[in-house]
Protein backbone atom coordinates (compact mmCIF):
# COMPACT_ATOMS: atom_id res chain seq x y z
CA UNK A 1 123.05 61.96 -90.41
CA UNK A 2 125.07 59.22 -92.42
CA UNK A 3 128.22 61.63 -91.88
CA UNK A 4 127.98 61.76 -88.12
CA UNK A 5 127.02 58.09 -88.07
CA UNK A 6 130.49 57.84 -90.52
CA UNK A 7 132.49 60.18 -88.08
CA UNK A 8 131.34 58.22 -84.92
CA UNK A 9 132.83 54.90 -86.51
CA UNK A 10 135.84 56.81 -87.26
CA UNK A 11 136.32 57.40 -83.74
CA UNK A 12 135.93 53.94 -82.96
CA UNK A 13 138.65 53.19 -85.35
CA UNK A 14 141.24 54.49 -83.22
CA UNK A 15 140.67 51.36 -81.30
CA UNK A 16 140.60 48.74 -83.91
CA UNK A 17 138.86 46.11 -81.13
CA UNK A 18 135.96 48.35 -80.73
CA UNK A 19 136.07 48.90 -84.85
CA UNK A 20 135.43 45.21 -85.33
CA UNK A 21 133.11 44.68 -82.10
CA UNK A 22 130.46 47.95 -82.65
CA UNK A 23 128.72 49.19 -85.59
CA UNK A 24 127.85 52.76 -85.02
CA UNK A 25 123.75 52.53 -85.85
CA UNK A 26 122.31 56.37 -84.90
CA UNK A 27 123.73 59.44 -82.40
CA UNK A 28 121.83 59.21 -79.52
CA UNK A 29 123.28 61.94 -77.95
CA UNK A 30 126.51 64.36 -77.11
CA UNK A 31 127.54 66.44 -74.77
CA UNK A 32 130.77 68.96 -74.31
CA UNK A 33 132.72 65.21 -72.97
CA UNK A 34 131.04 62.66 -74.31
CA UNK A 35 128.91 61.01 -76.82
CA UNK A 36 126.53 58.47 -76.48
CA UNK A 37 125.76 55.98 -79.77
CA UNK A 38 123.33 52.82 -80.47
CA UNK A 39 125.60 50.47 -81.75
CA UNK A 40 125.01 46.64 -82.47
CA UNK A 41 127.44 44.61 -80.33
CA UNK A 42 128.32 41.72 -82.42
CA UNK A 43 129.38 40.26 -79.37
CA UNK A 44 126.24 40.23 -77.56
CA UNK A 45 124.05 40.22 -80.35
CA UNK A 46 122.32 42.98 -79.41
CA UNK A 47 121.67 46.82 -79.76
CA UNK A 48 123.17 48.50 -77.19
CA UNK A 49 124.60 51.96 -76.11
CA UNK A 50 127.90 52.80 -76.37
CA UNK A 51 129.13 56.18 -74.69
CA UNK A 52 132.49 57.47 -75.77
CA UNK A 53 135.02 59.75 -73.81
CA UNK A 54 135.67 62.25 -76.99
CA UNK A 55 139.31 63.00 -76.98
CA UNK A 56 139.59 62.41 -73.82
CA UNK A 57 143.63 64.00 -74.10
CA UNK A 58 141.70 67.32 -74.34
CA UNK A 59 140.43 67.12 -70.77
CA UNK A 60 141.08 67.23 -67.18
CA UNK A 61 141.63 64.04 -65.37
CA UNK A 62 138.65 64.69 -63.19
CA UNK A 63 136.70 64.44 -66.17
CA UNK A 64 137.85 61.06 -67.03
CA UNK A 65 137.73 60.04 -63.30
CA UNK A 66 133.88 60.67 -63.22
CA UNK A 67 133.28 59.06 -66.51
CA UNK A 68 134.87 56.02 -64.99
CA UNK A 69 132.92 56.44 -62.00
CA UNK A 70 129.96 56.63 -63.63
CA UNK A 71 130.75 53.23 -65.24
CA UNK A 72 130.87 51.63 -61.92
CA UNK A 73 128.15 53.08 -60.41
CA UNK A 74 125.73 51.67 -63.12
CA UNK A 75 127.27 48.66 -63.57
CA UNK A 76 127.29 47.94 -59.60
CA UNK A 77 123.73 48.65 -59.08
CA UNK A 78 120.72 46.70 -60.85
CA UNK A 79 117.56 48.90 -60.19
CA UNK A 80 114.78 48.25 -62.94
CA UNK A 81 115.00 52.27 -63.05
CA UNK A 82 118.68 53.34 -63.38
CA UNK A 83 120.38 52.69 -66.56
CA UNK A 84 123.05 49.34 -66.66
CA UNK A 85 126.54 49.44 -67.63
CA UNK A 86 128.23 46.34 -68.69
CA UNK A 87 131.88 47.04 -70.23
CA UNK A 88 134.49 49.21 -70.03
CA UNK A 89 136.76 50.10 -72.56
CA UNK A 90 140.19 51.56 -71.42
CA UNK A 91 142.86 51.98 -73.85
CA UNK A 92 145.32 54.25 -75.26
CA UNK A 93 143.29 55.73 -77.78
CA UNK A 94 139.31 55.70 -76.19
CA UNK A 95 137.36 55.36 -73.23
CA UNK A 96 134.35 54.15 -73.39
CA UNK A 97 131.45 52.09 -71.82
CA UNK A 98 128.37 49.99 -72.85
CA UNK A 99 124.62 50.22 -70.94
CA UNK A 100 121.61 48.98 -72.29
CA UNK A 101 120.03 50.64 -75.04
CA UNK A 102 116.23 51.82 -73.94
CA UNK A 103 114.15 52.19 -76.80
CA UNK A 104 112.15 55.84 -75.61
CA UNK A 105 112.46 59.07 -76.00
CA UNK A 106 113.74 61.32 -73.38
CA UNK A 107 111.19 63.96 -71.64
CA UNK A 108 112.37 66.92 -72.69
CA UNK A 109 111.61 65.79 -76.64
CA UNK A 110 108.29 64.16 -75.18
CA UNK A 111 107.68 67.52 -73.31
CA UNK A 112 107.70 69.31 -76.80
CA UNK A 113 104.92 67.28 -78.49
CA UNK A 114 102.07 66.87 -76.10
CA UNK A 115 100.94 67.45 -72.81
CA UNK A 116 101.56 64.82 -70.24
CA UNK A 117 98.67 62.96 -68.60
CA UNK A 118 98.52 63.19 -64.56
CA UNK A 119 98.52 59.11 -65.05
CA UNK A 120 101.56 59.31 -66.47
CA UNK A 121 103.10 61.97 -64.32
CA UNK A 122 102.23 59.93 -61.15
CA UNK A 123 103.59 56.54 -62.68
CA UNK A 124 107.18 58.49 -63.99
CA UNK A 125 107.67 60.41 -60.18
CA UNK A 126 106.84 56.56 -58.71
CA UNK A 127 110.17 54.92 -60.59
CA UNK A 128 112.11 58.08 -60.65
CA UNK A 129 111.71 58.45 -56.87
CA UNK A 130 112.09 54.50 -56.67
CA UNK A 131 115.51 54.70 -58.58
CA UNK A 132 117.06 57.86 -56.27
CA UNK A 133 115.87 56.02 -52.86
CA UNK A 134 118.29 53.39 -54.43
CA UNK A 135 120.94 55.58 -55.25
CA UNK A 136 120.95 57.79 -51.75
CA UNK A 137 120.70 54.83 -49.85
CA UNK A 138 124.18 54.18 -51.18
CA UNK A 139 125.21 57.37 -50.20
CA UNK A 140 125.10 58.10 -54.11
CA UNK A 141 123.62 61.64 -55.45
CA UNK A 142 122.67 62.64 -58.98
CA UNK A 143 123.56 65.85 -59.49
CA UNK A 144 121.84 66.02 -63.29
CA UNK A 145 117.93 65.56 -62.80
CA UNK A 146 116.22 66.93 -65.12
CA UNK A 147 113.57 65.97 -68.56
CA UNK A 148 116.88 65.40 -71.10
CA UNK A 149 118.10 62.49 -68.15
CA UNK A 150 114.91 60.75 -67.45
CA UNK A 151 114.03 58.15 -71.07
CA UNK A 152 110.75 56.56 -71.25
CA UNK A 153 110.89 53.88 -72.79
CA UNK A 154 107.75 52.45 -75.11
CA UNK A 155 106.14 50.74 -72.40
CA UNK A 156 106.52 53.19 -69.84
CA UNK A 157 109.56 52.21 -68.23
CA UNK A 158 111.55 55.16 -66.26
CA UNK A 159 115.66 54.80 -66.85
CA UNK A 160 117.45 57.63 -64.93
CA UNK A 161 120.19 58.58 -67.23
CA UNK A 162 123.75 59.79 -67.15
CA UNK A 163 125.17 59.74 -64.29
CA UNK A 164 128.36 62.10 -64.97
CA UNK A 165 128.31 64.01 -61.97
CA UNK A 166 127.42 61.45 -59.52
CA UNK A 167 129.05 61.86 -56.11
CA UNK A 168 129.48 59.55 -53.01
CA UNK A 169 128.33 61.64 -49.81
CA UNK A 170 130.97 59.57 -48.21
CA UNK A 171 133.96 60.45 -50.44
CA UNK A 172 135.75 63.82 -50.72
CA UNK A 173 134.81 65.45 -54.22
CA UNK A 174 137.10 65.84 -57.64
CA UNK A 175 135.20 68.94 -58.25
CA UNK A 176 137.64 72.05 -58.02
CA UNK A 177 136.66 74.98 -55.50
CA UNK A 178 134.19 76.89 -56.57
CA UNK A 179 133.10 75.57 -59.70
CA UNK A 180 129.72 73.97 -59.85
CA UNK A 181 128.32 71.76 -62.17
CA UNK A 182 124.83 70.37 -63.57
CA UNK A 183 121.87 72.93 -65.06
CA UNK A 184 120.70 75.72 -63.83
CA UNK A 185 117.54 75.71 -63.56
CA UNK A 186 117.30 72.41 -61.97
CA UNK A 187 120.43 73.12 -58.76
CA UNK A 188 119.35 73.68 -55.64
CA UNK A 189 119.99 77.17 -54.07
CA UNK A 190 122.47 75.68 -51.48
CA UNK A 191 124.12 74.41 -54.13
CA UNK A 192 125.19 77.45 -56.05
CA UNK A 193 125.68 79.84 -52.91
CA UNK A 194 127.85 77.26 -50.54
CA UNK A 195 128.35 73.91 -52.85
CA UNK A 196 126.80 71.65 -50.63
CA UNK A 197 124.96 68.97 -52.83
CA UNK A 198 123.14 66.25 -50.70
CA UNK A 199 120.20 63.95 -51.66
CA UNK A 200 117.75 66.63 -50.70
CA UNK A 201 119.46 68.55 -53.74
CA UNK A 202 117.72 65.97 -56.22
CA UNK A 203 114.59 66.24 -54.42
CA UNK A 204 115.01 70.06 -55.46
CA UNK A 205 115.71 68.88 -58.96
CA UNK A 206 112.25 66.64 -58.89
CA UNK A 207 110.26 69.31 -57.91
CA UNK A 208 111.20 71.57 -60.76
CA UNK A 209 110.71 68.79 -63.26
CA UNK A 210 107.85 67.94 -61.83
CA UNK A 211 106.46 71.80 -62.20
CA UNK A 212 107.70 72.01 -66.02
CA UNK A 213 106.15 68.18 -66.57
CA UNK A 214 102.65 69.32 -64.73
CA UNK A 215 102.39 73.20 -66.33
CA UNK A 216 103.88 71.78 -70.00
CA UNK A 217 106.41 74.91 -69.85
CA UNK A 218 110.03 74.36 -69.48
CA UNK A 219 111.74 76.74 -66.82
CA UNK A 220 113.97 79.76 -67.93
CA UNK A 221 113.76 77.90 -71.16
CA UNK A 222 115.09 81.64 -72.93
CA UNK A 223 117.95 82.29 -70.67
CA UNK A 224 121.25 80.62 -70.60
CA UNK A 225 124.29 79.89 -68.09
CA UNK A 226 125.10 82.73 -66.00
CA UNK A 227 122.04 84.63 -66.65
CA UNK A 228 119.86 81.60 -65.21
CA UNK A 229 122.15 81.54 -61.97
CA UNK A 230 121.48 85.58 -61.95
CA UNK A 231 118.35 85.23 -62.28
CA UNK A 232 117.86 82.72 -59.91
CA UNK A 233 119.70 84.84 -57.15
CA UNK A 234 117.76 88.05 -57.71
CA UNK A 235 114.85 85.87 -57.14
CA UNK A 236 115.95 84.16 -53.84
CA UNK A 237 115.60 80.96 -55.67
CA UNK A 238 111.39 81.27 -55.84
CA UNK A 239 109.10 79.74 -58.18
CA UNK A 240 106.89 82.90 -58.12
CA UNK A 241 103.40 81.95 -56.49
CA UNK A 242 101.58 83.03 -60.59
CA UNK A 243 103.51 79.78 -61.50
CA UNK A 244 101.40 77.72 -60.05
CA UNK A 245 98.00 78.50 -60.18
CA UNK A 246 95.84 76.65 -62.16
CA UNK A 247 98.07 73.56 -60.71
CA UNK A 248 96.11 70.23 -59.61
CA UNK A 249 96.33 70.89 -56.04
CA UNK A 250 97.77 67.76 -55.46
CA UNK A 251 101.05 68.90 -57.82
CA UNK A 252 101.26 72.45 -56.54
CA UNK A 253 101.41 71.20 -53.05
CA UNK A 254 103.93 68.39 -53.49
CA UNK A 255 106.02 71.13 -56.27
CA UNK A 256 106.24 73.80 -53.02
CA UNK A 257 107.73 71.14 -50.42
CA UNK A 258 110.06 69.99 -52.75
CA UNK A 259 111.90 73.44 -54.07
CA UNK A 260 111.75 74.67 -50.77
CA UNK A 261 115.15 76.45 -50.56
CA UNK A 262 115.96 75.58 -47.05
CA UNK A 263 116.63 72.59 -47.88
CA UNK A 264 115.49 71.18 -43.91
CA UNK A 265 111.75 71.99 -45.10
CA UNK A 266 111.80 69.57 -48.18
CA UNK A 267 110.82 65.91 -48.18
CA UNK A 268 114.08 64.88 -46.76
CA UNK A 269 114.12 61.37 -48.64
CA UNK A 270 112.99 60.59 -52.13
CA UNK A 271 110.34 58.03 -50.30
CA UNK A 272 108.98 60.93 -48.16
CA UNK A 273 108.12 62.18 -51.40
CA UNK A 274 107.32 59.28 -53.02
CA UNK A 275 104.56 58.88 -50.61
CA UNK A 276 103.12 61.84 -51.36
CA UNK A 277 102.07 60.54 -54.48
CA UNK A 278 100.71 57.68 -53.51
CA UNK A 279 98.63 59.52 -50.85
CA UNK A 280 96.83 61.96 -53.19
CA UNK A 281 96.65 58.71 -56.04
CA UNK A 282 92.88 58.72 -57.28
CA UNK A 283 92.22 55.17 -56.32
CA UNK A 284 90.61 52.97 -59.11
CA UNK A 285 90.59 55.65 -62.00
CA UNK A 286 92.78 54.80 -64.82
CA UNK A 287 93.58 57.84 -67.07
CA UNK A 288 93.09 56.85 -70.89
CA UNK A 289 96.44 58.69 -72.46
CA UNK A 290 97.68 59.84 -75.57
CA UNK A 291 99.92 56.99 -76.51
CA UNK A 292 103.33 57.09 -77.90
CA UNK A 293 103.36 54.45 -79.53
CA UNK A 294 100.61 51.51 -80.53
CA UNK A 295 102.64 49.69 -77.52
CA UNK A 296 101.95 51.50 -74.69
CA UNK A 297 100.42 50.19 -72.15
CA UNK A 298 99.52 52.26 -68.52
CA UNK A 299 97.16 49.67 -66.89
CA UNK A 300 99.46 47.01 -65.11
CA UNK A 301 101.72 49.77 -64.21
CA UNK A 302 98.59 51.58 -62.69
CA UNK A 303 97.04 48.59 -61.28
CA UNK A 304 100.67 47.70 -59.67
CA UNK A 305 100.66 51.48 -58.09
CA UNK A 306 97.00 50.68 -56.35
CA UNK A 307 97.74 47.49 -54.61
CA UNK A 308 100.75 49.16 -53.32
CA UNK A 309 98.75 52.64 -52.31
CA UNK A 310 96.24 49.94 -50.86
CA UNK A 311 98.39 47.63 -48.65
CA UNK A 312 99.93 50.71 -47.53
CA UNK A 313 96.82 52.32 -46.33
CA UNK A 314 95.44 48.82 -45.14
CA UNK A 315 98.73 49.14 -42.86
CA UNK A 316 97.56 52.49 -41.92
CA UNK A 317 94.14 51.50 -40.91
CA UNK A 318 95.15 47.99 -39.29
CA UNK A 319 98.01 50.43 -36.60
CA UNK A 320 95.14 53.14 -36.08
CA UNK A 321 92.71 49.93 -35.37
CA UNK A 322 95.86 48.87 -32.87
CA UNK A 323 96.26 52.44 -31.01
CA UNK A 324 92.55 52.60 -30.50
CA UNK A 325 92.06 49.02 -28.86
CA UNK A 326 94.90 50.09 -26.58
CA UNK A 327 93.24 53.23 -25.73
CA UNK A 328 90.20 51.47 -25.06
CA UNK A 329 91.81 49.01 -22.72
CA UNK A 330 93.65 52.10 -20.77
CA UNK A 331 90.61 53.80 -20.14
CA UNK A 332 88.67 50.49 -19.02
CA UNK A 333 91.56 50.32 -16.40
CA UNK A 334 91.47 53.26 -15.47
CA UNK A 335 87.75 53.25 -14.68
CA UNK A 336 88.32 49.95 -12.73
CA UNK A 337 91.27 51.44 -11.23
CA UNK A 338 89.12 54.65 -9.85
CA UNK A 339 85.95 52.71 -9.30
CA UNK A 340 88.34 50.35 -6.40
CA UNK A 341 90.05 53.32 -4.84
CA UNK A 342 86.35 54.62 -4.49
CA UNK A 343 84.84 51.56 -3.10
């Protein structure tokens, strides 16, 4: 550990501004591009994380172009849910970018200690959903959903991570023909067959995390690249029907509408399936879970999720009470209408 933590400064040293500004503190992360560190800013006075192009001479220039454009995507928007960005480091040695550092753990390492609680489940799909109607309201999609992406924090705070492969549905891609990019498991099937990516391909990517967060197992966890994609083609794309009994209904329904693989029968937005949630939420209970930490606390979050479930169905009920009293008044027309032409 204290030679990686020694190596990552060395990188930094390349840059001797970033040398003096950063001290490298743990690895939070790398990838085949990039690394990500927590780093005390002596600037700000604060932990933060830092997120370094690796030698970024050994790569294409699309590469660098979506690392850059990842940087302004999370720096533009502020959504309590999406990771922020706050400087950018260009120079002739090093690119690289601060965000806030969330003190969590990311679901996939959460996955492999304990089960999930379905209080928990409901309260992570509620921000995650909340932070991609954000995003594709921007005309912004993922690309990258998936367990190792989505950090809880210590009190239960969602932050949708690493946005590398974002793309703007209005822009024209940097991705070369024919390549495709992301995990396997987690692509939708129009995605690997034709390359079309569009916000109903993250709604694919939710259901399958939401299936490996409900059932504890993670997907094709034994099979790797190409042999996922074969797989996955042999199979028509189908979670096989097995997978999902002994489901809470609730989960296996919502799980089937969103890995749909024509894409037109999914939830079409992420607050289509948001709502979905809400509808089946058990009004009033509040799961006792296994904590994480001495910190944790569900209850405001779970309180906050009922009021809103509440109002909405209040708005339900008061638009029913509406369509009725019109009926009402129809028919007493048309009765009066009838009894005159009678008379």
């Amino acid at each position: 550990m204290q030679q990686e933590i020694q190596d990552a400064q060395n990188t930094l040293a390349r840059e001797p501004s970033l040398a003096d500004r950063f001290e490298v503190m743990r690895i939070l992360g790398h990838g085949s591009s990039a690394a990500v560190y927590q780093v005390l800013d002596r600037n700000r006075n604060k932990l933060m994380a830092l997120k370094v192009l690796t030698n970024p001479k050994a790569f294409l220039e699309s590469t660098i172009q979506r690392f850059i454009e990842e940087f302004h995507v999370c720096q533009s928007i502020e959504h309590a849910n999406l990771v922020r960005a706050y400087d950018l480091f260009e120079t002739k040695n090093i690119i690289a970018f601060t965000t806030e550092y969330v003190d969590g753990a990311d679901l996939g390492r959460i996955m492999e200690t304990r089960q999930l609680s379905t209080a928990e489940i409901d309260l992570i799909f509620e921000q995650l959903l909340s932070a991609l109607e954000e995003l594709h309201k921007r005309s912004i999609v993922h690309r990258d959903i998936k367990p190792e992406n989505l950090i809880l924090s210590r009190d239960l705070w969602v932050k949708v991570v690493d946005l590398g492969l974002v793309k703007r549905m209005d822009e024209p891609g940097i991705t070369k023909s024919g390549v495709i990019l992301g995990t396997a498991q987690y692509m939708p099937p129009e995605y690997v067959r034709t390359g079309t990516h569009d916000s109903r391909g993250d709604i694919y990517a939710c259901g399958m995390v939401l299936f490996e967060l409900v059932s504890g197992k993670r997907r094709l966890k034994n099979y790797r690249g190409t042999e996922v994609l074969e797989l996955l083609d042999r199979t028509d794309f189908a979670l096989p029907p097995i997978a999902l009994q002994g489901l809470p209904k609730k989960y296996a329904e919502i799980i089937k509408r969103a890995i749909a693989v024509d894409p037109d029968r999914r939830y079409q937005t992420a607050a289509a399936m948001r709502d979905a949630f809400a509808y089946h939420f058990d009004d009033g209970s509040v799961e006792i879970v296994q904590q994480l930490s001495p910190s944790i606390e569900i209850e405001r979050y779970s309180t906050e999720m009922t009021q809103q479930i509440t109002m909405k169905r209040k708005a339900h009920h008061f638009v029913w009470l509406i369509v009725a009293a019109v009926g009402i008044m129809l028919a007493a027309v048309a009765f009066l209408y009838f009894r005159l032409q009678n008379s």
